[in-house]
C-alpha atoms as a PDB file:
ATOM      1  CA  UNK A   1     -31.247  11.141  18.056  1.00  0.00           C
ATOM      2  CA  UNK A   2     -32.997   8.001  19.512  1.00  0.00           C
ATOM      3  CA  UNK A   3     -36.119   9.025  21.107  1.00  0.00           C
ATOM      4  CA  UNK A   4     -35.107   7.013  24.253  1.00  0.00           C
ATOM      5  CA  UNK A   5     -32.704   4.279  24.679  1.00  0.00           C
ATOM      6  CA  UNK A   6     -33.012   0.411  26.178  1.00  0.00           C
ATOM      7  CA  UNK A   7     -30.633   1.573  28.812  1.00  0.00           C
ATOM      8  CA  UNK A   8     -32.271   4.904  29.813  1.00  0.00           C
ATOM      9  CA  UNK A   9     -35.352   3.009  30.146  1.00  0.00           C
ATOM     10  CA  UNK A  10     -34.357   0.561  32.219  1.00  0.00           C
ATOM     11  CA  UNK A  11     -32.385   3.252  34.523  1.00  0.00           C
ATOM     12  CA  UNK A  12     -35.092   5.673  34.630  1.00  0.00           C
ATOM     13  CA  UNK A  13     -37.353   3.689  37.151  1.00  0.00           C
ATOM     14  CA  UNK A  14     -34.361   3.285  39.822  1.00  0.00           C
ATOM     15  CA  UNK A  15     -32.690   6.913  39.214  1.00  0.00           C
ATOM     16  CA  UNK A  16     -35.040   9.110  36.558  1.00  0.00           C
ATOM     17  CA  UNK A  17     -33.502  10.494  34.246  1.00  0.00           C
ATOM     18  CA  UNK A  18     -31.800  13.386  32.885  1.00  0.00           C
ATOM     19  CA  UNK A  19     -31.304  13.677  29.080  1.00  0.00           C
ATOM     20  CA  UNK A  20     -30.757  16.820  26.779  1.00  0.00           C
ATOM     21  CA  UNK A  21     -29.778  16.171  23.430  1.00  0.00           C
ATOM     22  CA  UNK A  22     -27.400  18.941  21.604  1.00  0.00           C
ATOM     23  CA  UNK A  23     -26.137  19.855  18.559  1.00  0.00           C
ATOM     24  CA  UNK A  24     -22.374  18.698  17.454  1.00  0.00           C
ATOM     25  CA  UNK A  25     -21.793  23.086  17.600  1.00  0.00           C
ATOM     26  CA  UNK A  26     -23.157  22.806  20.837  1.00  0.00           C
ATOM     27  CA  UNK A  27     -20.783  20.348  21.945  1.00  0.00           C
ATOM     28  CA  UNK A  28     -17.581  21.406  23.168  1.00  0.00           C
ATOM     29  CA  UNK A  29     -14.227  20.847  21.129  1.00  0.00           C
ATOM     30  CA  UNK A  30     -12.454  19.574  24.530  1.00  0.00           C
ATOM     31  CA  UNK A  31     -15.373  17.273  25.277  1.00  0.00           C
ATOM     32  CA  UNK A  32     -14.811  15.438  21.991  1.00  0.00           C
ATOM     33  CA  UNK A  33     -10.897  15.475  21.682  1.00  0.00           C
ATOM     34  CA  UNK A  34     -11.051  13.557  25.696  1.00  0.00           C
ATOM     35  CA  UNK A  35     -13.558  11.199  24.687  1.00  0.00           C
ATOM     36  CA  UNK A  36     -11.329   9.986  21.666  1.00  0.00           C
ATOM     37  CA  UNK A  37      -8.204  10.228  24.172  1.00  0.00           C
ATOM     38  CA  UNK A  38      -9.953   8.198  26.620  1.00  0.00           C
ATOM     39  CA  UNK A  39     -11.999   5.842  24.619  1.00  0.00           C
ATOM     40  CA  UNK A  40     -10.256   5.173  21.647  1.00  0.00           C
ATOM     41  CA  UNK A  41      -7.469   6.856  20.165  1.00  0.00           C
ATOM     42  CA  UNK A  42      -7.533   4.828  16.859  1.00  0.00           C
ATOM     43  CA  UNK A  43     -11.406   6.233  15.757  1.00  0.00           C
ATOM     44  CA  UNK A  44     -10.345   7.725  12.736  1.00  0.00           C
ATOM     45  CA  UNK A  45      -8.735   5.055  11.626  1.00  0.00           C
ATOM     46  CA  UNK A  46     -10.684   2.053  12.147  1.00  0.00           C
ATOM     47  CA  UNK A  47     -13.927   0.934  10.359  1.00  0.00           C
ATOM     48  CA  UNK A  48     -16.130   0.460  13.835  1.00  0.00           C
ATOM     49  CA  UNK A  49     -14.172  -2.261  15.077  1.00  0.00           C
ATOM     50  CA  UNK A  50     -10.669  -1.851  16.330  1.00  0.00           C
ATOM     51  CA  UNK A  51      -9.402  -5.470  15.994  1.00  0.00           C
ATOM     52  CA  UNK A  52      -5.863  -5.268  17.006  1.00  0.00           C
ATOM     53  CA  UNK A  53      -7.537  -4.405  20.413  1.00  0.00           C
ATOM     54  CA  UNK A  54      -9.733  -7.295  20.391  1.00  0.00           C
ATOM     55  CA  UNK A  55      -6.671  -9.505  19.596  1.00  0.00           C
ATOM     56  CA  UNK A  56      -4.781  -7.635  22.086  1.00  0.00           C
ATOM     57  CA  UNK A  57      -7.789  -8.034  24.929  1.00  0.00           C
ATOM     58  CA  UNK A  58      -8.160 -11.695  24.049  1.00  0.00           C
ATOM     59  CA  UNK A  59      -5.084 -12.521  25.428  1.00  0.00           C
ATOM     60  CA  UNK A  60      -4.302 -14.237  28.244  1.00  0.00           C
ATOM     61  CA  UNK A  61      -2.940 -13.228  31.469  1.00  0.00           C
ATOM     62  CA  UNK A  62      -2.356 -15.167  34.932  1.00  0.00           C
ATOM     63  CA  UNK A  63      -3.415 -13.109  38.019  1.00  0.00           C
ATOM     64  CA  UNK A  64      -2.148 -13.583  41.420  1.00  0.00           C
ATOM     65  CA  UNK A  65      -3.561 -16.938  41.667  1.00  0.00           C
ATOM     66  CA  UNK A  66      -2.253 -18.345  38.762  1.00  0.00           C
ATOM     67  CA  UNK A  67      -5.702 -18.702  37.008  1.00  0.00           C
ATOM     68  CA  UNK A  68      -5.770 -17.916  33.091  1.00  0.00           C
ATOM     69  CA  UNK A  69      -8.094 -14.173  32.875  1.00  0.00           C
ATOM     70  CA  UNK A  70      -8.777 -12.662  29.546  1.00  0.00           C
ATOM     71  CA  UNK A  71      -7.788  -9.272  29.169  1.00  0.00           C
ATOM     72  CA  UNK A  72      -9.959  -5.600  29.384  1.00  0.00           C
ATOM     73  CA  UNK A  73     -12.154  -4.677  26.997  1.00  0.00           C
ATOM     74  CA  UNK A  74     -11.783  -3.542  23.224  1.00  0.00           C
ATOM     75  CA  UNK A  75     -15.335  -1.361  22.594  1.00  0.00           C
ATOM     76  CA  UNK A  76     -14.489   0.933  20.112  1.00  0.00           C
ATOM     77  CA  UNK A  77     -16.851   4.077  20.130  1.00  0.00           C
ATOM     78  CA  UNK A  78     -18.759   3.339  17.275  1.00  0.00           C
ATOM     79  CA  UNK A  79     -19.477  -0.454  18.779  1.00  0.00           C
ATOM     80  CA  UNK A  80     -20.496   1.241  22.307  1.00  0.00           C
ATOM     81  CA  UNK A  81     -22.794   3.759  20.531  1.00  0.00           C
ATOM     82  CA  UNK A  82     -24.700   1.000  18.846  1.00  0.00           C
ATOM     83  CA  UNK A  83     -25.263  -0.620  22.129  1.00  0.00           C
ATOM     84  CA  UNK A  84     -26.190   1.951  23.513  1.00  0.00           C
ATOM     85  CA  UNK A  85     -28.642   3.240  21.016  1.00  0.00           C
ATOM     86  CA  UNK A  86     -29.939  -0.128  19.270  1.00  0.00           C
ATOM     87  CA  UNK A  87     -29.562  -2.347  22.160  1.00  0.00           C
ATOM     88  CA  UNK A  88     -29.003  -3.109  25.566  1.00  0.00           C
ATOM     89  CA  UNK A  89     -26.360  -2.808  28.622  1.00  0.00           C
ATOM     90  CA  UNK A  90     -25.078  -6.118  31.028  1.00  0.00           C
ATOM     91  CA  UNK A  91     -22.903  -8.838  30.873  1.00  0.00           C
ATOM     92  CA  UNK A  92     -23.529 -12.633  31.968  1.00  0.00           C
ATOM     93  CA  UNK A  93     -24.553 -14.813  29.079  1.00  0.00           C
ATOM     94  CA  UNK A  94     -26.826 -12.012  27.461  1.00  0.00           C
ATOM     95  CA  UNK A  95     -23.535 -10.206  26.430  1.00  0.00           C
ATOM     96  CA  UNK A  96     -22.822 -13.086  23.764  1.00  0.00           C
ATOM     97  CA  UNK A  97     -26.233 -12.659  22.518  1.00  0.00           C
ATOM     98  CA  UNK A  98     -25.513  -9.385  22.255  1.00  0.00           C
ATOM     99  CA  UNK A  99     -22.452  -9.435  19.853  1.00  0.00           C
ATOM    100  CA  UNK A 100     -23.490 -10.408  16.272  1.00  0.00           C
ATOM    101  CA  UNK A 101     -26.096  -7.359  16.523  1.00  0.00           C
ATOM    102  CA  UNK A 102     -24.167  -5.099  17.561  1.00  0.00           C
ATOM    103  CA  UNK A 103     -21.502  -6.260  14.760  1.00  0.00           C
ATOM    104  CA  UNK A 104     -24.005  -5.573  12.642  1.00  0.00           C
ATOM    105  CA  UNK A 105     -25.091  -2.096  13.672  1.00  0.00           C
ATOM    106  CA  UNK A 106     -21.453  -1.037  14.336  1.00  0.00           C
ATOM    107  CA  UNK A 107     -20.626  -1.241  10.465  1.00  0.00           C
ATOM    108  CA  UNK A 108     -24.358  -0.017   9.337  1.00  0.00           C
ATOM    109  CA  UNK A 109     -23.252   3.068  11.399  1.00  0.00           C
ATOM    110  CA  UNK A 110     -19.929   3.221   9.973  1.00  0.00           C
ATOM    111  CA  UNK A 111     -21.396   3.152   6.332  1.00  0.00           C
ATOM    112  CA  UNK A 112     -24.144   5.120   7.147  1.00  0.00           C
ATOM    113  CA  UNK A 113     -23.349   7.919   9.591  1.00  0.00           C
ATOM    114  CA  UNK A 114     -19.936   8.053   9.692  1.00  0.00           C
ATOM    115  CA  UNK A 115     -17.629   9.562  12.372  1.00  0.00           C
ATOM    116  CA  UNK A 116     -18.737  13.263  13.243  1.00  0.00           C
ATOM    117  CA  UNK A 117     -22.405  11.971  13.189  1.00  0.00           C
ATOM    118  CA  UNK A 118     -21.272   8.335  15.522  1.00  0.00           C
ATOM    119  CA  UNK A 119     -19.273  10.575  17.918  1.00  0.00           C
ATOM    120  CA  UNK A 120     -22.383  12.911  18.347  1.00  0.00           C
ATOM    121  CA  UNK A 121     -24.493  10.559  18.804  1.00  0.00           C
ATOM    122  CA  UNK A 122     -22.527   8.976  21.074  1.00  0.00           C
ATOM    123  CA  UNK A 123     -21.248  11.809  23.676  1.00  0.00           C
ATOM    124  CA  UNK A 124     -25.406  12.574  23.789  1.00  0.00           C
ATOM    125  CA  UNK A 125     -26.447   8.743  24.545  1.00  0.00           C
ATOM    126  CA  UNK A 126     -23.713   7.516  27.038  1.00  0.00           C
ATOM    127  CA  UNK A 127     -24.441   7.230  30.699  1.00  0.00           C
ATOM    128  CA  UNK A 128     -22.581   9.513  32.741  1.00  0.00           C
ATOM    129  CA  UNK A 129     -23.621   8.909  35.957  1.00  0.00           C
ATOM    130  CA  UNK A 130     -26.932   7.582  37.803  1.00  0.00           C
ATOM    131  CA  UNK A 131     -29.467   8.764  35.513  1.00  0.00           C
ATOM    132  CA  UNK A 132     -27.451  10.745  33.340  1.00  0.00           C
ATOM    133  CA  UNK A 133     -27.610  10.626  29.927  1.00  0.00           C
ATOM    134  CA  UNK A 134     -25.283  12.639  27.396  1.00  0.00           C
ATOM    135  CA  UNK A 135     -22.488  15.350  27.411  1.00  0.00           C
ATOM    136  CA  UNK A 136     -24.911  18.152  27.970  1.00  0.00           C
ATOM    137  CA  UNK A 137     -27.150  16.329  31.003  1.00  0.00           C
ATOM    138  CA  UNK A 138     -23.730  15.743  32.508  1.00  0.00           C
ATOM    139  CA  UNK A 139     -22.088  19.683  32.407  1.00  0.00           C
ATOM    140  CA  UNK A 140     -25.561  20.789  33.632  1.00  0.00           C
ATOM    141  CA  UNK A 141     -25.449  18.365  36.838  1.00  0.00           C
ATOM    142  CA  UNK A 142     -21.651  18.601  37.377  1.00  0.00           C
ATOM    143  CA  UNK A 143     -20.777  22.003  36.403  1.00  0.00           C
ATOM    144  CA  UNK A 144     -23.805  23.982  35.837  1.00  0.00           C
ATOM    145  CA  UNK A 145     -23.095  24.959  32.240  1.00  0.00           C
ATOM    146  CA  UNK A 146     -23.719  24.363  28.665  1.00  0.00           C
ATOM    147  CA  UNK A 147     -21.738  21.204  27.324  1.00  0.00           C
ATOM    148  CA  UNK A 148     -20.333  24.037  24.563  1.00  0.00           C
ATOM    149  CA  UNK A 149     -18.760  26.018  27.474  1.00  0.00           C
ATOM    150  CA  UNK A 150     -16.887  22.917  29.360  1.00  0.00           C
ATOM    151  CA  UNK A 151     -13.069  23.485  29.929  1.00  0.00           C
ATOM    152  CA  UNK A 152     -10.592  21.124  29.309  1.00  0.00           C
ATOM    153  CA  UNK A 153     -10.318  20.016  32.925  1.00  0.00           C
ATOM    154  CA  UNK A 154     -13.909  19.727  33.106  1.00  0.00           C
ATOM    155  CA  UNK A 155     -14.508  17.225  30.313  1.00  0.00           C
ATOM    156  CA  UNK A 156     -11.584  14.911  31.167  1.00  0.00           C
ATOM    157  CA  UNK A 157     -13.127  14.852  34.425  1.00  0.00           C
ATOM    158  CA  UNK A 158     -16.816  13.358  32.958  1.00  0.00           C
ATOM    159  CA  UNK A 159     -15.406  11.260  30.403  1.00  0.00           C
ATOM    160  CA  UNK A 160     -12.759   9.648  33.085  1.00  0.00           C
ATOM    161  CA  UNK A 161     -16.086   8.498  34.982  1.00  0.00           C
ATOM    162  CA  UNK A 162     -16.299   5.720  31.795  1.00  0.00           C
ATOM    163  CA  UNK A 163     -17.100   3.120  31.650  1.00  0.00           C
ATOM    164  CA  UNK A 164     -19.055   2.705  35.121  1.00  0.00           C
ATOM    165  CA  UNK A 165     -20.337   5.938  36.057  1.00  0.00           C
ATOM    166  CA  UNK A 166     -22.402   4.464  38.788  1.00  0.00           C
ATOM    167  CA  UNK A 167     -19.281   4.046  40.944  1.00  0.00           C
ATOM    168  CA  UNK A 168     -16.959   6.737  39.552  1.00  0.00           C
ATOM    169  CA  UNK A 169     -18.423  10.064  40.591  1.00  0.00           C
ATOM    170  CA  UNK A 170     -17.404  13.227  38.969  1.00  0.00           C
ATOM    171  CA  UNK A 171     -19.063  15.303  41.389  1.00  0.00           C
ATOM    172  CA  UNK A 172     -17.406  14.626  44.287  1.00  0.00           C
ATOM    173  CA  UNK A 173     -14.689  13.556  42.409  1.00  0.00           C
ATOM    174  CA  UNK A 174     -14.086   9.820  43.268  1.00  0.00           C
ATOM    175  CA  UNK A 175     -10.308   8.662  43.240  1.00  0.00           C
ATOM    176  CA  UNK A 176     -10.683   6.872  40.332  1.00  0.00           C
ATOM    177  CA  UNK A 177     -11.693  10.327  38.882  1.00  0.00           C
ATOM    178  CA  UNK A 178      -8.850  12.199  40.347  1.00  0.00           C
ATOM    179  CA  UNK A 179      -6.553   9.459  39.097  1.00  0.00           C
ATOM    180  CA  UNK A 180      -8.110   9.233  35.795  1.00  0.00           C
ATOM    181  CA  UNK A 181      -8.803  13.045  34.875  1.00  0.00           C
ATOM    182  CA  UNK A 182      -4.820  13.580  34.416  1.00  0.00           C
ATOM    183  CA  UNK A 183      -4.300  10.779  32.353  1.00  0.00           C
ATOM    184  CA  UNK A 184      -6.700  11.643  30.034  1.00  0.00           C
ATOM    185  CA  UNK A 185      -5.401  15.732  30.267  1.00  0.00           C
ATOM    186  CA  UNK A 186      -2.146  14.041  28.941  1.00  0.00           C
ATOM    187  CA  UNK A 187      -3.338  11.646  26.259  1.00  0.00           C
ATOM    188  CA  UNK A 188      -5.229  14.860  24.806  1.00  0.00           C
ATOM    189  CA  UNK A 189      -2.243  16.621  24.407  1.00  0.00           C
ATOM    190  CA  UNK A 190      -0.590  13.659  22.613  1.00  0.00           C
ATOM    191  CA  UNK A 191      -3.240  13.578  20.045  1.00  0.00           C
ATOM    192  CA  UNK A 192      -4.401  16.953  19.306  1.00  0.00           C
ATOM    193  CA  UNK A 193      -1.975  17.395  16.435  1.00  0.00           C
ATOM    194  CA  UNK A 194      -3.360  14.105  14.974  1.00  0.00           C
ATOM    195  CA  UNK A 195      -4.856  15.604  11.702  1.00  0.00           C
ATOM    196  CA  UNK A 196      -7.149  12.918  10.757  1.00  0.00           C
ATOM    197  CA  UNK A 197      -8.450  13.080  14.618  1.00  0.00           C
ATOM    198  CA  UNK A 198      -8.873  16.988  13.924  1.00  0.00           C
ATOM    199  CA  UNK A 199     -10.711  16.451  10.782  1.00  0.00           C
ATOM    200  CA  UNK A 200     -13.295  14.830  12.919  1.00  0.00           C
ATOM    201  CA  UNK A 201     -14.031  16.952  16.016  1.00  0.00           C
ATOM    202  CA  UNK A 202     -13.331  20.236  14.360  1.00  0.00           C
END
C-alpha cells in the first residue's frame, strides 16, 4: 500500500485523517461484491478502461434548458485507484492534465497487479467520508467494527456514499444514502452468481 496518498495529504490539514490499511482476508466478501455492484459491474471483464462507458458518457444530452451537457462519468475502478494512489483529485482544467497519466497507470496496474490486488488496493485508498480513508477506517467510524465483520446492509451503505463522500453521509444516513443503499442491495444480488466476478472477490 501507498505510504500516503496526494489526496489524503491534501485532506488531512482541513479534516485529519483516518487510515488503516487491511489485508484482502480482512476485507469483507460483501464489501467487495457492493463496490463492483456500485462502481462497475463490468471489472472482470475490462482491461482498466471500460470504453463502451466512455462512449456511452460522451454522449450528448439536452437538459431543461435546451443546452447540449455531456453525460456522467465512466471511471472504472482500476482508473479511480490510480488516481487515487499515483495522482491527484479535482476537476477544472487540471482534470485534462490529469488523463494521459492516469491512462498510463490504469493499464501498468492492469498488467501488473491485476484485479484482486487493484480492488484491494482500492477499497483501502478511497475516501469515504471527511478524512476517511479505506474500507476499514470507514466500518470503524460508521459501525464500530472490523471491515471483515461488515454486513451486507452495512457495506452498501459506505460504498453508496461514492463518489462524494463529503456530502453523502453514511452516518447519519443522508437521503442520497438511504436512496442509494437499496439500489446497490439489489444490483448485488444480480451479480453474485457472475462467476468471473466470484473468481475475483472470493
Amino acid at each position: 500500500m501507498p505510504p500516503i496518498t496526494i489526496t489524503q495529504i491534501s485532506n488531512s490539514f482541513s479534516y485529519g485523517l483516518k487510515r488503516d490499511y487491511v489485508s484482502w482476508s480482512e476485507i469483507s466478501y460483501n464489501v467487495k461484491l457492493a463496490a463492483i455492484a456500485s462502481e462497475d459491474q463490468t471489472f472482470a471483464e475490462h482491461n482498466g478502461v471500460d470504453w463502451d462507458e466512455v462512449e456511452r458518457s460522451m454522449k450528448p444530452r439536452k437538459n431543461k434548458k435546451s443546452k447540449i451537457s455531456l453525460g456522467g462519468g465512466a471511471s472504472t475502478i482500476t482508473q479511480q485507484t490510480a488516481k487515487n494512489v499515483f495522482l491527484w483529485q479535482g476537476g477544472g482544467f487540471t482534470k485534462y492534465i490529469r488523463k494521459v497519466p492516469e491512462l498510463y497507470f490504469t493499464k501498468m496496474i492492469e498488467w501488473i497487479w491485476g484485479k484482486k490486488r487493484i480492488l484491494e488496493v482500492y477499497l483501502n485508498t478511497i475516501e469515504m467520508g471527511k478524512g476517511v480513508f479505506g474500507i476499514e477506517a470507514a466500518a470503524q467510524t460508521y459501525f464500530h467494527k472490523s471491515a471483515k465483520n461488515l454486513t451486507r446492509e452495512e457495506a452498501a451503505k459506505i460504498i453508496a456514499c461514492l463518489p462524494n463522500p463529503k456530502v453523502f453521509t453514511v452516518v447519519p444516513a443522508s437521503n442520497r444514502i438511504s436512496w442509494r443503499t437499496p439500489q446497490i442491495l439489489k444490483q448485488m444480488a444480480n451479480i453474485e452468481d457472475d462467476e468471473d466476478i466470484l473468481a475475483i472477490i472470493k
